[in-house]
Each structure stands twice: as C-alpha cells, then as structure tokens.
N, C-alpha and C. Protein backbone atom coordinates (compact mmCIF):
# COMPACT_ATOMS: atom_id res chain seq x y z
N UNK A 1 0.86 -1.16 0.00
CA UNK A 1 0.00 0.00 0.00
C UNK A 1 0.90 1.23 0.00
N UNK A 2 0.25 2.00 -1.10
CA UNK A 2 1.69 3.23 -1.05
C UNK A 2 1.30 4.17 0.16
N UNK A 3 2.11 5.14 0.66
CA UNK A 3 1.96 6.15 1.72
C UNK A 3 0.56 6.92 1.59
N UNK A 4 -0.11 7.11 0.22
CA UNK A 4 -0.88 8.23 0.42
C UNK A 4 -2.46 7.54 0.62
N UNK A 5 -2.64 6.48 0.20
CA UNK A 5 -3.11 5.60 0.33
C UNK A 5 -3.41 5.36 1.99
N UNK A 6 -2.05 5.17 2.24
CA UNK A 6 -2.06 4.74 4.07
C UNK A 6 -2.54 5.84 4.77
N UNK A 7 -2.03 7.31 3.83
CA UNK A 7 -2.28 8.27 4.76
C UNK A 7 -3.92 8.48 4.90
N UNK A 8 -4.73 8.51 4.08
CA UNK A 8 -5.98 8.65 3.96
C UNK A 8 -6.92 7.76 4.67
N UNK A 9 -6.14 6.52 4.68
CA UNK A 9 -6.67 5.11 5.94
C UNK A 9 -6.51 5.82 7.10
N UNK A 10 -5.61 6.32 7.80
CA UNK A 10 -5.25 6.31 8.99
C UNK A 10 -6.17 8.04 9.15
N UNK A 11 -6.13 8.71 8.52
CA UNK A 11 -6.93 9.81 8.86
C UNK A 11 -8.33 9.24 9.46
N UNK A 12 -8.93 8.29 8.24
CA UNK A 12 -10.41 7.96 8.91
C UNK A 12 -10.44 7.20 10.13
N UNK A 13 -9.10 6.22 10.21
CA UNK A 13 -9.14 5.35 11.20
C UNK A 13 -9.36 6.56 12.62
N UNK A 14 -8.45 7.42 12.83
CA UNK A 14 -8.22 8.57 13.57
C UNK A 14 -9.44 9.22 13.94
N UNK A 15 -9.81 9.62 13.06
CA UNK A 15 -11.39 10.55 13.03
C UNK A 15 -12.43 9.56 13.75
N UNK A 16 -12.48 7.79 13.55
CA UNK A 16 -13.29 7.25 14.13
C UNK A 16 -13.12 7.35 15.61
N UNK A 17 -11.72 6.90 15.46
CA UNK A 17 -11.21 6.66 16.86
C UNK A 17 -11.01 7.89 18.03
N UNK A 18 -11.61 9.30 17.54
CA UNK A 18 -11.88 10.30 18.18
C UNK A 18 -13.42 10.23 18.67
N UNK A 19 -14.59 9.44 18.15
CA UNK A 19 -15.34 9.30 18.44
C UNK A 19 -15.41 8.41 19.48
N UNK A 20 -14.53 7.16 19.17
CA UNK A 20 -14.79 6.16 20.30
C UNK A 20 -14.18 6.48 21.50
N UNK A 21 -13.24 7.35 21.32
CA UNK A 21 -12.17 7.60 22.56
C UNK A 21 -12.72 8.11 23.62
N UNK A 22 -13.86 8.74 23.55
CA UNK A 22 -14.61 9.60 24.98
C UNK A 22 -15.37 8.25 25.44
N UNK A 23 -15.53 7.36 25.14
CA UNK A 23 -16.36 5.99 25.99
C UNK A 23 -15.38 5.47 26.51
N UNK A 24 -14.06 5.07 26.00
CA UNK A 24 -13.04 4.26 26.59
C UNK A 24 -12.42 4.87 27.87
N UNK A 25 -12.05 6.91 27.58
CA UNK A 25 -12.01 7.52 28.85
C UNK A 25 -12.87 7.91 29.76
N UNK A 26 -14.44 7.26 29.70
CA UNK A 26 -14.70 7.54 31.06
C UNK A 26 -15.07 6.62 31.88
N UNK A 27 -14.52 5.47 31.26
CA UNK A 27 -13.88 3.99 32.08
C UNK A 27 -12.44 4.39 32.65
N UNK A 28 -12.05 5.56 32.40
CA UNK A 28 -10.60 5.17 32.67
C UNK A 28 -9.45 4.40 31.60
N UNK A 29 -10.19 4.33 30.53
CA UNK A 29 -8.74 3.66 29.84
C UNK A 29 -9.06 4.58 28.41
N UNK A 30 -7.71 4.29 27.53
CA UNK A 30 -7.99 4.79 25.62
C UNK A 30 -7.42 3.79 25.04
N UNK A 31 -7.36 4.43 23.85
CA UNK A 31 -6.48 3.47 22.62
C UNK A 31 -5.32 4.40 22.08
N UNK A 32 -4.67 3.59 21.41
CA UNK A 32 -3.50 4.05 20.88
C UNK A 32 -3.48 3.24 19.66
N UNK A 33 -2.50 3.68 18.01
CA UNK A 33 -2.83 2.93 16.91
C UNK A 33 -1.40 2.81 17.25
N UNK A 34 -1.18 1.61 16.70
CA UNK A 34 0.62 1.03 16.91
C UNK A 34 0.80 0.77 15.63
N UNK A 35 0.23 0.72 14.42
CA UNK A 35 0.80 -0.28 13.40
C UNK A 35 -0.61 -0.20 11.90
N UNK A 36 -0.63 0.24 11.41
CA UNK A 36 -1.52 -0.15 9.84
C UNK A 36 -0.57 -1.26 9.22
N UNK A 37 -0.79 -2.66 8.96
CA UNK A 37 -0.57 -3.02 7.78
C UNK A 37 -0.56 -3.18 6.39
N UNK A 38 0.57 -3.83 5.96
CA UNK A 38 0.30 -3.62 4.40
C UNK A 38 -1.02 -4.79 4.28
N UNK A 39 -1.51 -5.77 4.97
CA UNK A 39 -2.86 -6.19 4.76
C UNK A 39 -4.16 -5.80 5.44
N UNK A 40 -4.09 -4.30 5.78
CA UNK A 40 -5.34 -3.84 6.07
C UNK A 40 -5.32 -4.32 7.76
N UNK A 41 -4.44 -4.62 8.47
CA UNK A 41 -5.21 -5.13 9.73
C UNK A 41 -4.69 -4.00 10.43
N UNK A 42 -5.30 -3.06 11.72
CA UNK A 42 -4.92 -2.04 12.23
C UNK A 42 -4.54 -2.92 13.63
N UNK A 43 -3.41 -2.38 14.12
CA UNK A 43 -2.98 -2.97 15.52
C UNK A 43 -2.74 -1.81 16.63
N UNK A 44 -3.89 -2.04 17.63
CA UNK A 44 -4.07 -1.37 18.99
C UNK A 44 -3.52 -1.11 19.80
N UNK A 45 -3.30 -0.49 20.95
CA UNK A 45 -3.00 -0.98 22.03
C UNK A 45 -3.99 -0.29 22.86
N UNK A 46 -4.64 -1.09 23.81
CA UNK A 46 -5.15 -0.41 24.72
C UNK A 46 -4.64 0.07 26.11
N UNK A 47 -5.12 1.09 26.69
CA UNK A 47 -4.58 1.77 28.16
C UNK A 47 -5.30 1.63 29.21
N UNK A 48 -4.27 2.15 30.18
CA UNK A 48 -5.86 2.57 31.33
C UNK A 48 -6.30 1.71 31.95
N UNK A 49 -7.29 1.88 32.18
CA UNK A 49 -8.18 0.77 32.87
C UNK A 49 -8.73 -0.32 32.02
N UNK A 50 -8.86 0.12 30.29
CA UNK A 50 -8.87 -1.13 29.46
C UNK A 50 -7.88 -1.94 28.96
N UNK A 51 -6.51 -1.75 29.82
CA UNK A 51 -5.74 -2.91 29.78
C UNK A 51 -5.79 -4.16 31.16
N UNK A 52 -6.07 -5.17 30.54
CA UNK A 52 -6.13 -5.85 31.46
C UNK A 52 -7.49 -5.99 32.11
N UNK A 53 -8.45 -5.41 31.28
CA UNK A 53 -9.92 -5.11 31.80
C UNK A 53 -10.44 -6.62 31.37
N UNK A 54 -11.27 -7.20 32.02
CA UNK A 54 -11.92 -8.64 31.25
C UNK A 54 -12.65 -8.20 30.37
N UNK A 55 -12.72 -7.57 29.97
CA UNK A 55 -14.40 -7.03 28.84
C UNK A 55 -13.40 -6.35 27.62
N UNK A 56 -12.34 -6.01 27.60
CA UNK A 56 -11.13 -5.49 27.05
C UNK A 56 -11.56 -6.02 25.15
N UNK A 57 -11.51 -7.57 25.16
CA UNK A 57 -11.74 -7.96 24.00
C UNK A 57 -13.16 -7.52 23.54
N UNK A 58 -14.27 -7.61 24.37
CA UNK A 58 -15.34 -7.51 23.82
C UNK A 58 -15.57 -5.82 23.68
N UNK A 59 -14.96 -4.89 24.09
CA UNK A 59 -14.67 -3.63 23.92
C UNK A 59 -14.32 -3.31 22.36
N UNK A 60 -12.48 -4.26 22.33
CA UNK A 60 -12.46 -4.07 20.98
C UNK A 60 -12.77 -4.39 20.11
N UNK A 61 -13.45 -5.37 20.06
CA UNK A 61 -14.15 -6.46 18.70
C UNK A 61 -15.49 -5.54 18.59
N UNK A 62 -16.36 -5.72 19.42
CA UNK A 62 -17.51 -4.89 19.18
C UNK A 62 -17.91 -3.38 19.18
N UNK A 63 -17.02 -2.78 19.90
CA UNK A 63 -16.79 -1.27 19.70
C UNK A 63 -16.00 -1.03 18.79
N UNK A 64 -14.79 -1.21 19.35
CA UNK A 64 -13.43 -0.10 18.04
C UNK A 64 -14.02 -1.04 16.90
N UNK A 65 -13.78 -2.30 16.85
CA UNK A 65 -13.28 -2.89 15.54
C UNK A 65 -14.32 -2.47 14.54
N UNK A 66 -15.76 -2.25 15.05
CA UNK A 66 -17.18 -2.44 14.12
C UNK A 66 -17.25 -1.14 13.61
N UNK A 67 -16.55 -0.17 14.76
CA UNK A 67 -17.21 1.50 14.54
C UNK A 67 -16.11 2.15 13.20
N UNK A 68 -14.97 0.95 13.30
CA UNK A 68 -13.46 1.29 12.32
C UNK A 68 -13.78 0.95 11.28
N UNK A 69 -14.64 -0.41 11.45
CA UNK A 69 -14.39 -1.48 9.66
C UNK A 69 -15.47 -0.84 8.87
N UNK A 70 -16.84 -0.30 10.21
CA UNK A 70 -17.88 0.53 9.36
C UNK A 70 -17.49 2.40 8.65
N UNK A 71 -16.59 3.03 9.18
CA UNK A 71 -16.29 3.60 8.14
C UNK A 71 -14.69 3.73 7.60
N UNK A 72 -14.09 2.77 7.68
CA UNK A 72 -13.30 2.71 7.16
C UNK A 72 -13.15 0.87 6.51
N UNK A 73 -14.48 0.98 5.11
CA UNK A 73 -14.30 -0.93 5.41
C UNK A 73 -13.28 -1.47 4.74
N UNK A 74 -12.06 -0.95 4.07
CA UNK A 74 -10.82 -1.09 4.20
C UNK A 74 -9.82 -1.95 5.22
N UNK A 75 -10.25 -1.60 6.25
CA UNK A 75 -9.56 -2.19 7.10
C UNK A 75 -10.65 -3.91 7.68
N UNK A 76 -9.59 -4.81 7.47
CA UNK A 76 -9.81 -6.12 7.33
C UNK A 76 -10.10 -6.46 9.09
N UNK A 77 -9.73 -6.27 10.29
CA UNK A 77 -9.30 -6.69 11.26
C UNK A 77 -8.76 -5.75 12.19
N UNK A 78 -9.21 -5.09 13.57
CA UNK A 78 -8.43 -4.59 14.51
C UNK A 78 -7.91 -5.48 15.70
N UNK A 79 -6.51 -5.58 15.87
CA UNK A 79 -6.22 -6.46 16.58
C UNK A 79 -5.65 -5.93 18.23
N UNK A 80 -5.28 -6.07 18.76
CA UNK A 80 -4.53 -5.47 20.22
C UNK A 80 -3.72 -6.09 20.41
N UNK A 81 -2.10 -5.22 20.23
CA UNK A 81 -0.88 -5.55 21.00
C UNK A 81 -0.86 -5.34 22.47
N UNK A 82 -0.15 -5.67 23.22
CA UNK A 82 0.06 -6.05 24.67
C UNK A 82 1.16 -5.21 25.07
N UNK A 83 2.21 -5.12 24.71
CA UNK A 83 3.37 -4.68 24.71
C UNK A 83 3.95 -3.21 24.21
C-alpha cells in the first residue's frame, strides 16, 4: 500500500477513533494505533483501565473494531498488542 493511500486510511481510522475515545475515557482507559498493515489489519494498544480489563476484548471487537471497519471498510481486522 503506497503512503498516500495509508495516509488517507489512517486519517479515517483517527477521526473514528476520536469518536470512540470519549467511551473508553470515562472507564478510565484509551487506545493508541501502533501499526496499519500492508494487509489492512490495524494494531491497537489499549490503556488505562482497558488494559487488562476482562471485557477489554469484547470492547475491541464490538466497539473499536465495528465502529473502524464501518467507516473505514478497508480495514480487514483490529487487533490489540500487549506490549
């Protein structure tokens, strides 16, 4: 995927993820983007109180991942690094 391409992914990814970000902080935790791949999968990290939260996955699969792939359906997969 060339840069401008990526750049225009990651703007929308961004713009979503300004929406979702006020639910995640008033749990106490956010997100952070670590990584776009060249196959479309965006890689997370979560903070806060949603690291290590039990509901953590079902946070990101059904929140970030749905609210990302729906306007950005480009992106194949949001995953969460740990590290």
């Amino acid at each position: 995927m060339d840069n401008i391409v990526k750049e225009g992914i990651m703007e929308r990814v961004n713009n979503t993820l300004e929406q979702v970000r006020p639910y995640l902080q008033a749990d106490g935790g956010d997100i952070e983007v670590i990584e776009l791949t060249d196959d479309y999968v965006l890689k997370v990290r979560l903070t806060g109180a949603c690291k290590g939260c039990p509901f953590s996955m079902q946070t990101l699969k059904a929140g970030v991942e749905q609210a990302v792939k729906r306007d950005t359906p480009e992106i194949k997969e949001v995953i969460s690094i740990d590290s």
